[in-house]
Protein backbone atom coordinates (compact mmCIF):
# COMPACT_ATOMS: atom_id res chain seq x y z
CA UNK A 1 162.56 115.69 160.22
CA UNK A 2 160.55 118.43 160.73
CA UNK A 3 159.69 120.29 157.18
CA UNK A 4 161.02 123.90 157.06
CA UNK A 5 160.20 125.16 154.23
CA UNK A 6 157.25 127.63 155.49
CA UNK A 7 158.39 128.11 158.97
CA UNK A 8 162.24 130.46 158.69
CA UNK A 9 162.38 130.41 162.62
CA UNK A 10 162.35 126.52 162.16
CA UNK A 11 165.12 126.26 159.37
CA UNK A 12 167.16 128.39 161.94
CA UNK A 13 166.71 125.84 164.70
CA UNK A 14 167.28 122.95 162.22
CA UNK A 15 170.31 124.37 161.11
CA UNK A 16 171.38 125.24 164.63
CA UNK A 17 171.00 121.95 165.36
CA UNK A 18 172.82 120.85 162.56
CA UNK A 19 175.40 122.61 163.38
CA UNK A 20 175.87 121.62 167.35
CA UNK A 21 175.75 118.39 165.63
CA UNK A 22 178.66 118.46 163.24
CA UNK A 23 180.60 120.52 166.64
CA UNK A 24 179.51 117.19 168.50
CA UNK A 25 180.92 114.92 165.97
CA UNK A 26 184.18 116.53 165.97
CA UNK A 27 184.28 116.19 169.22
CA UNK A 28 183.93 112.47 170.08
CA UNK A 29 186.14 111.62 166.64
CA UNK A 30 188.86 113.38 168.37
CA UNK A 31 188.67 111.91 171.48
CA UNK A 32 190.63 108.69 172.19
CA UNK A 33 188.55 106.99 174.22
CA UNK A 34 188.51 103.37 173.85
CA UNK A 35 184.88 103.33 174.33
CA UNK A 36 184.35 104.88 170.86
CA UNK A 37 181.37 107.39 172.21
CA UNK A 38 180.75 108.37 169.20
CA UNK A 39 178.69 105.88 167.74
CA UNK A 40 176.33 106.81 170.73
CA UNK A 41 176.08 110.24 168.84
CA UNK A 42 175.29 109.25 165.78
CA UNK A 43 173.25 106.45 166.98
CA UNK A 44 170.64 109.18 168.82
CA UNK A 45 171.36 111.68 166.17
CA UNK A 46 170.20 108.89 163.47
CA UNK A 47 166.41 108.32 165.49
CA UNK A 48 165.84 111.39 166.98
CA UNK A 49 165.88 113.37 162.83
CA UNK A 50 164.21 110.03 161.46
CA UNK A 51 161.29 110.46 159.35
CA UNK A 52 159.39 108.54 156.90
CA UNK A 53 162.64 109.00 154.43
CA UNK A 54 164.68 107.62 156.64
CA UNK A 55 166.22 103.62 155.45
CA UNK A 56 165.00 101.18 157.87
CA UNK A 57 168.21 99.91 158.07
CA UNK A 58 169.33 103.06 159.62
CA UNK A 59 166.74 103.50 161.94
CA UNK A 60 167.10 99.35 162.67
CA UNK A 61 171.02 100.24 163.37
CA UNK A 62 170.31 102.89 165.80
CA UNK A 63 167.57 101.34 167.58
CA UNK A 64 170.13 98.31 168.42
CA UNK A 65 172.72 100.74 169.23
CA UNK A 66 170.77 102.62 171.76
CA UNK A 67 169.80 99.75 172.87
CA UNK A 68 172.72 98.03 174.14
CA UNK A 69 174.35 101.37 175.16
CA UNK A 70 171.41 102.13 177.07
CA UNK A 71 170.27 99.06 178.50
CA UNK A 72 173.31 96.40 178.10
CA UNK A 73 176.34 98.83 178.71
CA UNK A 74 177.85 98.51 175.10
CA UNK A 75 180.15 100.19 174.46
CA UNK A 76 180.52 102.07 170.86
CA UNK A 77 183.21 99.73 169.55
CA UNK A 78 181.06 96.88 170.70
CA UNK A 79 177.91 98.57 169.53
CA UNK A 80 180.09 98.50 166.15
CA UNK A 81 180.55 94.84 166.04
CA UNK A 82 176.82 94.46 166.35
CA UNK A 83 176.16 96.51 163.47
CA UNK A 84 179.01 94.68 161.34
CA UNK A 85 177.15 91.64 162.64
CA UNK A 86 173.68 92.30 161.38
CA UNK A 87 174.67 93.75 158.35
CA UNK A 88 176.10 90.45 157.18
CA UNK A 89 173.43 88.84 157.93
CA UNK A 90 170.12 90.63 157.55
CA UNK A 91 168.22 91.53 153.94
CA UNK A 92 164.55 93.40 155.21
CA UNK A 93 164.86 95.59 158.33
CA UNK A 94 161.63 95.78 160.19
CA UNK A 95 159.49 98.82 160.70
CA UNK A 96 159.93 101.01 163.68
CA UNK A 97 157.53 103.10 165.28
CA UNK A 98 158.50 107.34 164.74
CA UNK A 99 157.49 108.53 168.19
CA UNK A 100 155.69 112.24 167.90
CA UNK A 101 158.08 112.99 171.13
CA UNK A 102 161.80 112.09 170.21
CA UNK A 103 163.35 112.36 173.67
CA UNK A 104 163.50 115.82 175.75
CA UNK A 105 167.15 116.26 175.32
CA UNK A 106 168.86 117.81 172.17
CA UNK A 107 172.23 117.80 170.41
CA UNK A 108 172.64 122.06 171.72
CA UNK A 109 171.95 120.93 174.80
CA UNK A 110 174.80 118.56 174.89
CA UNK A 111 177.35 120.46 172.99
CA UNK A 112 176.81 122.92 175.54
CA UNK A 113 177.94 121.15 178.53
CA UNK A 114 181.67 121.51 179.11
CA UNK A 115 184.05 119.00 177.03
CA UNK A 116 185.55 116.06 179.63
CA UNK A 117 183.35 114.04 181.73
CA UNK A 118 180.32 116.86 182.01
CA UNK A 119 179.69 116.32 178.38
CA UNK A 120 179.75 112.70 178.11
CA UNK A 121 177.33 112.20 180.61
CA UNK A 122 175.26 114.32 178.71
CA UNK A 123 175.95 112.21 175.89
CA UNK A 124 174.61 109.21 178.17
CA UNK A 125 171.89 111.49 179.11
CA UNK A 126 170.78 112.25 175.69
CA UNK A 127 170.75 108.48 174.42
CA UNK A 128 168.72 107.62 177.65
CA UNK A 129 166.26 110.27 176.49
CA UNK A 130 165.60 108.99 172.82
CA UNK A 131 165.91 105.36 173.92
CA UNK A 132 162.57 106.24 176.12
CA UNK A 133 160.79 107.97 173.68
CA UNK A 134 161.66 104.91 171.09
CA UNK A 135 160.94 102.51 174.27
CA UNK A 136 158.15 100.84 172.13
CA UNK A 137 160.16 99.45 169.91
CA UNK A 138 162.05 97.65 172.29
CA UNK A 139 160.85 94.14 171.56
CA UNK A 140 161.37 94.56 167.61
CA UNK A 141 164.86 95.51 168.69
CA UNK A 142 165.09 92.45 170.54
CA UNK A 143 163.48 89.75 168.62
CA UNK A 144 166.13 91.65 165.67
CA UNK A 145 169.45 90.65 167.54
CA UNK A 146 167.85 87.42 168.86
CA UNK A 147 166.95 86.12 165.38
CA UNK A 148 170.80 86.70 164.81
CA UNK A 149 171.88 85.33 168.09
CA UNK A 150 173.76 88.65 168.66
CA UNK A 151 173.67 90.71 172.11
C-alpha cells in the first residue's frame, strides 16, 4: 500500500478506492451468479494493495486465483476449491515478487462501468491487468499448485 500519511491528496484516493471497493463487494455478493465473481474481486483487490505487510499466504492465494481465472478459466467457486485445497495442505507460502506497476486498471474504474455484463467484463478486465503486472510470478504460482497436484 502506498503510505499516506504525508501526502492528504493520497489518503483521499486511498480512501476513494476503498470505498469503490467495499461498493464492488456488495455488488458481486449480491449477485447470484453461479460463477461466484467475487472471489475474482477480492483476488485482484488482495495483490494489487499488497505490500511488504501483506501474509504470504494471502498474496500466495491470490496469485493462484488470478491465475486460473485468468489463464485456466476458473471460475470463483472453483478458484475456491483451490484455495480450500492448498490450505490443507501447505505450511510456508513462497515469496512473491511486489511489482512497482500493479496493473493499469483500478477498482473506480470498474465500479464505474454499468452493473450487468459491462461491469463484469471489467471485472475480467481488471484481473487480466494485475495478472500481467504479477506475470513474473507465474512459475512460483505454478510449481505451488503442481507440488499439490491441484489445477
Amino acid at each position: 500500500m502506498i503510505d499516506t500519511a504525508d501526502d492528504p491528496g493520497q489518503a483521499v484516493g486511498a480512501a476513494t478506492e476503498e470505498l469503490a471497493y467495499e461498493a464492488l463487494q456488495f455488488y458481486t455478493l449480491a449477485r447470484t451468479d453461479p460463477a461466484f465473481i467475487h472471489q475474482y474481486v477480492v483476488d485482484a483487490w488482495a495483490v494489487q494493495h499488497a505490500d511488504e505487510r501483506t501474509k504470504p499466504i494471502k498474496i500466495a492465494f491470490a496469485l493462484v486465483g488470478l491465475y486460473l481465472h485468468v489463464e485456466r478459466g476458473f471460475s470463483g467457486r472453483q478458484v475456491q476449491r483451490v484455495h480450500t485445497a492448498l490450505a490443507r495442505n501447505r505450511l510456508t507460502w513462497p515469496t512473491f515478487a511486489l511489482p512497482a506497476q500493479r496493473g493499469s486498471v483500478t477498482v473506480s474504474q470498474v465500479i464505474a462501468a454499468a452493473a450487468g455484463p459491462e461491469r463484469d467484463r471489467a471485472i475480467d478486465a481488471w484481473c487480466a491487468s494485475v495478472w500481467d503486472a504479477f506475470r513474473e510470478n507465474r512459475p512460483v504460482v505454478i510449481e505451488l499448485l503442481d507440488q499439490h497436484r491441484i489445477g
